[in-house]
PDB file of N, CA and C in Angstrom:
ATOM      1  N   UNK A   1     138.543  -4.585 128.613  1.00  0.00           N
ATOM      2  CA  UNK A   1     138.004  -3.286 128.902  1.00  0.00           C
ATOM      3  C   UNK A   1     136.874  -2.932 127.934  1.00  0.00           C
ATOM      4  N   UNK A   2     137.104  -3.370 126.619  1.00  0.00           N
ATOM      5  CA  UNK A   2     135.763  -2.654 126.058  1.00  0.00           C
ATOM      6  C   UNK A   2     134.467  -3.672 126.124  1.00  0.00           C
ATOM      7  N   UNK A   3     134.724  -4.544 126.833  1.00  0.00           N
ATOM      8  CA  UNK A   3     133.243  -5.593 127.106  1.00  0.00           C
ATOM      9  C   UNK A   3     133.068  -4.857 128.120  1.00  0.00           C
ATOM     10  N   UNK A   4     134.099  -4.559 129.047  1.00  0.00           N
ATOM     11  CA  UNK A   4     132.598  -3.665 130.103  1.00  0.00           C
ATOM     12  C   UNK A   4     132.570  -1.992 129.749  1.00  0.00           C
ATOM     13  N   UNK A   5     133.052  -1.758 128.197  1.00  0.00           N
ATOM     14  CA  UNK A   5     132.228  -0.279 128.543  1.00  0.00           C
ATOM     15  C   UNK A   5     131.261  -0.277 127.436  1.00  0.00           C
ATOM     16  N   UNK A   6     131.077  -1.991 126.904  1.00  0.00           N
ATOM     17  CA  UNK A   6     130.126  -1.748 126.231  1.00  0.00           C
ATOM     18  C   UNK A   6     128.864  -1.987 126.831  1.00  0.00           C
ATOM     19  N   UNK A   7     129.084  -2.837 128.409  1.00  0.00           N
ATOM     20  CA  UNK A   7     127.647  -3.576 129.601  1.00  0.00           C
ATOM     21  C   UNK A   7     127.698  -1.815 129.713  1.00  0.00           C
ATOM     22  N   UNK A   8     128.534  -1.210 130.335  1.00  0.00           N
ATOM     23  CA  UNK A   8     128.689   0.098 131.084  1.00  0.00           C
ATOM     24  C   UNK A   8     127.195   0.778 129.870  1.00  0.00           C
ATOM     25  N   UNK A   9     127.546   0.851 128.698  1.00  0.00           N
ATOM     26  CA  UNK A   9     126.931   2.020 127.698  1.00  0.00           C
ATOM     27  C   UNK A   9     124.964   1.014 128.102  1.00  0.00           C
ATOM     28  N   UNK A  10     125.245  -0.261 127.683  1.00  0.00           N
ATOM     29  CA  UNK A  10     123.734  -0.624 127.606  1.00  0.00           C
ATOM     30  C   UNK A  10     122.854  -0.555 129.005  1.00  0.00           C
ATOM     31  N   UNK A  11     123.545  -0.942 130.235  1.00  0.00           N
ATOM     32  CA  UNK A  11     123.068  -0.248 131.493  1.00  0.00           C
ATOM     33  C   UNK A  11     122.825   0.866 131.930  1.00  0.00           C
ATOM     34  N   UNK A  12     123.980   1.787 131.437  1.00  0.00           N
ATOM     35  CA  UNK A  12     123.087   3.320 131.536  1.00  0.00           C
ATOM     36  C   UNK A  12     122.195   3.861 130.405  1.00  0.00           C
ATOM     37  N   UNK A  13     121.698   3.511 129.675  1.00  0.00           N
ATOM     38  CA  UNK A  13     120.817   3.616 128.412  1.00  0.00           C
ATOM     39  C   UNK A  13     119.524   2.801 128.396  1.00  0.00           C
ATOM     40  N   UNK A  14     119.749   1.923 128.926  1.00  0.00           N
ATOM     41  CA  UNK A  14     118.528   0.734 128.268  1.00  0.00           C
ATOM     42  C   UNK A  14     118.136   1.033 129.986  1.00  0.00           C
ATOM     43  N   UNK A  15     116.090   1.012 129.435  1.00  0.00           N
ATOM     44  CA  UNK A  15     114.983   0.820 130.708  1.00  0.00           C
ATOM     45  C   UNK A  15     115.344  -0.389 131.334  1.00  0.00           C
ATOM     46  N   UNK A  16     115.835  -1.465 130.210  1.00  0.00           N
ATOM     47  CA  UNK A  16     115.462  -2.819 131.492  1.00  0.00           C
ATOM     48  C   UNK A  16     116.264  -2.622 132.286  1.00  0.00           C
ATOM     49  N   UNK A  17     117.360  -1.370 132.678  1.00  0.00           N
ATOM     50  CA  UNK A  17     118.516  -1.520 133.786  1.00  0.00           C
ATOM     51  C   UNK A  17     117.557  -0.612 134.957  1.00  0.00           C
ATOM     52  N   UNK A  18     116.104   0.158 134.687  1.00  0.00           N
ATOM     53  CA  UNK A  18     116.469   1.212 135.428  1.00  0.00           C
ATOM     54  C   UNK A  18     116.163   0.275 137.067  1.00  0.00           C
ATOM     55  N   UNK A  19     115.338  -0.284 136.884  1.00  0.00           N
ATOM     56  CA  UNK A  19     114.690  -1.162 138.290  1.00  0.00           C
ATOM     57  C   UNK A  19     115.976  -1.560 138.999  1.00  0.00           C
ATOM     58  N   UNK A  20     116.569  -2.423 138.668  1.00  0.00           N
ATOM     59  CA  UNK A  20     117.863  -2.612 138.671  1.00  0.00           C
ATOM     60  C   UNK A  20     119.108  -1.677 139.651  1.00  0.00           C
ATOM     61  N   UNK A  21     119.201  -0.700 138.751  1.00  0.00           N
ATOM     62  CA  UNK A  21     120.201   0.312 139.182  1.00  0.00           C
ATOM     63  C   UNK A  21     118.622   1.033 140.603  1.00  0.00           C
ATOM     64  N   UNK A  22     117.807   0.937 140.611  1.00  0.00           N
ATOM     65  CA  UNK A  22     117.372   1.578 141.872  1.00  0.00           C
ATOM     66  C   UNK A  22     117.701   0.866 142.699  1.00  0.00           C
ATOM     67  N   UNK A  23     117.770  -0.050 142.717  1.00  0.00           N
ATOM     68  CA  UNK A  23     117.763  -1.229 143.693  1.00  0.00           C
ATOM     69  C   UNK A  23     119.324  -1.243 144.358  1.00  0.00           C
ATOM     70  N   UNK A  24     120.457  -0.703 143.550  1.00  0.00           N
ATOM     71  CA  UNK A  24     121.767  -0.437 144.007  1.00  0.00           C
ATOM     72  C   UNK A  24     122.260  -1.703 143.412  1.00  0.00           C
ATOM     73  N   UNK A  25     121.933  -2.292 142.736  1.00  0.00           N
ATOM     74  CA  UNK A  25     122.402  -3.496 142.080  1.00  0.00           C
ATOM     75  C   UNK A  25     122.934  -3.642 140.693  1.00  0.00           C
ATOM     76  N   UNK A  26     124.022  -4.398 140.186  1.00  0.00           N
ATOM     77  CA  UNK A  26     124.922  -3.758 139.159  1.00  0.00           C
ATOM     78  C   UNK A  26     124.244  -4.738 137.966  1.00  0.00           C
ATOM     79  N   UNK A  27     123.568  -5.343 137.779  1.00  0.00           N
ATOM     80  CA  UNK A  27     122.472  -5.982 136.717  1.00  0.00           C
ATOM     81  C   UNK A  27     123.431  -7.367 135.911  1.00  0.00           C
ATOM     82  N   UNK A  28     124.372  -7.899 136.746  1.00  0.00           N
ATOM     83  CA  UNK A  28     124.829  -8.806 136.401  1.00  0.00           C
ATOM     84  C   UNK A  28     124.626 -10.097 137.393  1.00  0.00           C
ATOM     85  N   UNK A  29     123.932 -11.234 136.569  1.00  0.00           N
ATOM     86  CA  UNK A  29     124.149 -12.101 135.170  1.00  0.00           C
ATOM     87  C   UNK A  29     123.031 -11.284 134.261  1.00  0.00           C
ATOM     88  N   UNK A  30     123.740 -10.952 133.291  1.00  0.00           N
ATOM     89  CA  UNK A  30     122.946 -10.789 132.107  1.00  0.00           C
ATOM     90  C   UNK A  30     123.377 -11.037 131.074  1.00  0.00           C
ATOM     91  N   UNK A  31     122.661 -11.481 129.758  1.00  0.00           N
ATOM     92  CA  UNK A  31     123.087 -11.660 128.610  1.00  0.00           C
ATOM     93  C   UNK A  31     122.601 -10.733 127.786  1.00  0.00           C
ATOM     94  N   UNK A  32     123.246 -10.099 126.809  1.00  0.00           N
ATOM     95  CA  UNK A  32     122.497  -8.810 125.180  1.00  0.00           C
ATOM     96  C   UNK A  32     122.704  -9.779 124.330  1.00  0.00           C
ATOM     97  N   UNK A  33     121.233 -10.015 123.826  1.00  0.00           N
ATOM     98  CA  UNK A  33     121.936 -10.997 122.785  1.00  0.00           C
ATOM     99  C   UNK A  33     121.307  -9.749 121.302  1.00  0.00           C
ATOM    100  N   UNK A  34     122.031  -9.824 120.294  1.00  0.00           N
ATOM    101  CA  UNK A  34     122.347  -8.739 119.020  1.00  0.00           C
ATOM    102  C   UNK A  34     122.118  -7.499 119.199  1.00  0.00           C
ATOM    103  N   UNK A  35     122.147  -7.040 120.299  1.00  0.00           N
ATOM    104  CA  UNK A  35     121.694  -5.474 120.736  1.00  0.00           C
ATOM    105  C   UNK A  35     120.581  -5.279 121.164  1.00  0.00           C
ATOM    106  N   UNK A  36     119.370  -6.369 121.303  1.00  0.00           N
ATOM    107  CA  UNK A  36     118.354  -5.981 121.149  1.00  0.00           C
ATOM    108  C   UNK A  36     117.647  -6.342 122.405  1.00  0.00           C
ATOM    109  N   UNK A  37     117.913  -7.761 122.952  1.00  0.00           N
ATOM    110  CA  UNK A  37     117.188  -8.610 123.982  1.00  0.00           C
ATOM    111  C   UNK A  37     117.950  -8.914 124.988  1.00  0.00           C
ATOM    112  N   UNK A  38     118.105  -8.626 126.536  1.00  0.00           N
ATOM    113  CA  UNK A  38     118.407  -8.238 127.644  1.00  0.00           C
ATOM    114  C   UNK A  38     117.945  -9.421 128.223  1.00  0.00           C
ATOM    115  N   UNK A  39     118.671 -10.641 129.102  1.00  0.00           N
ATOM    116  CA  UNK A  39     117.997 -11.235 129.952  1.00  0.00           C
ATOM    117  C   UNK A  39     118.801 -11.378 131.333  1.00  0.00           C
ATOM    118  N   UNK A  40     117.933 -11.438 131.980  1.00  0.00           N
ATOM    119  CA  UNK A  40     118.851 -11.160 133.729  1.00  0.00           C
ATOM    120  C   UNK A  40     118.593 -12.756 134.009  1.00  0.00           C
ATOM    121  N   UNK A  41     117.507 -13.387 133.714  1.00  0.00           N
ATOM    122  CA  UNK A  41     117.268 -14.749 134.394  1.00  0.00           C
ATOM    123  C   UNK A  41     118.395 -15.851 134.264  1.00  0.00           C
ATOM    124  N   UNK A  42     119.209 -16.191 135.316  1.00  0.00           N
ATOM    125  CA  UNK A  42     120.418 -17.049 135.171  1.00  0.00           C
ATOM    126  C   UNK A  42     119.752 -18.452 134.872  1.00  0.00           C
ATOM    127  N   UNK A  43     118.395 -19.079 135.095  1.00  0.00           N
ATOM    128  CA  UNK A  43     118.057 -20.179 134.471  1.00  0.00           C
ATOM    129  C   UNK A  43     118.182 -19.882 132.854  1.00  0.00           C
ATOM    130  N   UNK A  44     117.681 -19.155 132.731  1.00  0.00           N
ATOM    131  CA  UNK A  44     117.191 -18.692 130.900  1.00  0.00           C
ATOM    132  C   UNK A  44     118.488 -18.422 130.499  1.00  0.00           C
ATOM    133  N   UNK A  45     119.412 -18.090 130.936  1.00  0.00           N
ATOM    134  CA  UNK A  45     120.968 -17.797 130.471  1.00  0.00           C
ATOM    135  C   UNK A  45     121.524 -18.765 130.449  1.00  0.00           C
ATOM    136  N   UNK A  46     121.529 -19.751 131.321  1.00  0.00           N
ATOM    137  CA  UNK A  46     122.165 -20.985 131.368  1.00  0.00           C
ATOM    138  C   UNK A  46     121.544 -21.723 129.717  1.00  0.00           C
ATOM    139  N   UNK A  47     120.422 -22.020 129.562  1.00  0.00           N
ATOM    140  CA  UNK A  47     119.647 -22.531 128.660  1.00  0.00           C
ATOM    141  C   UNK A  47     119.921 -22.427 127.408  1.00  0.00           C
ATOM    142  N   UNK A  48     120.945 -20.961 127.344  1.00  0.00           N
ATOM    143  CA  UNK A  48     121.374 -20.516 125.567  1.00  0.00           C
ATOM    144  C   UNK A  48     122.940 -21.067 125.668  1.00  0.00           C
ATOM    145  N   UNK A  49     123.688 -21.446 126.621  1.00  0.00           N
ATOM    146  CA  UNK A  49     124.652 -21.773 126.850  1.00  0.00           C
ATOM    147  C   UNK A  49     125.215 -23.325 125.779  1.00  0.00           C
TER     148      UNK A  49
END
């Protein structure tokens, strides 16, 4: 529970969600990596894996 109310807090807060949430779409695959850097691209996510 608190991994998703911590996606929950950075999706309603952070711009890179707003495109996203217009779209009706819940912004997952994504990775936060140290609070700071947001990536949606599942190639580029795979890659830090």
């Amino acid at each position: 529970m608190l991994n998703l109310k911590k996606f929950l807090k950075y999706r309603d807060t952070r711009p890179e969600f707003d495109e996203i949430k217009e779209a009706g779409r819940v912004g997952l695959p994504c990775i936060v990596i140290d609070g700071e850097k947001i990536i949606f691209d599942v190639k580029e996510i795979l890659t830090l894996l």
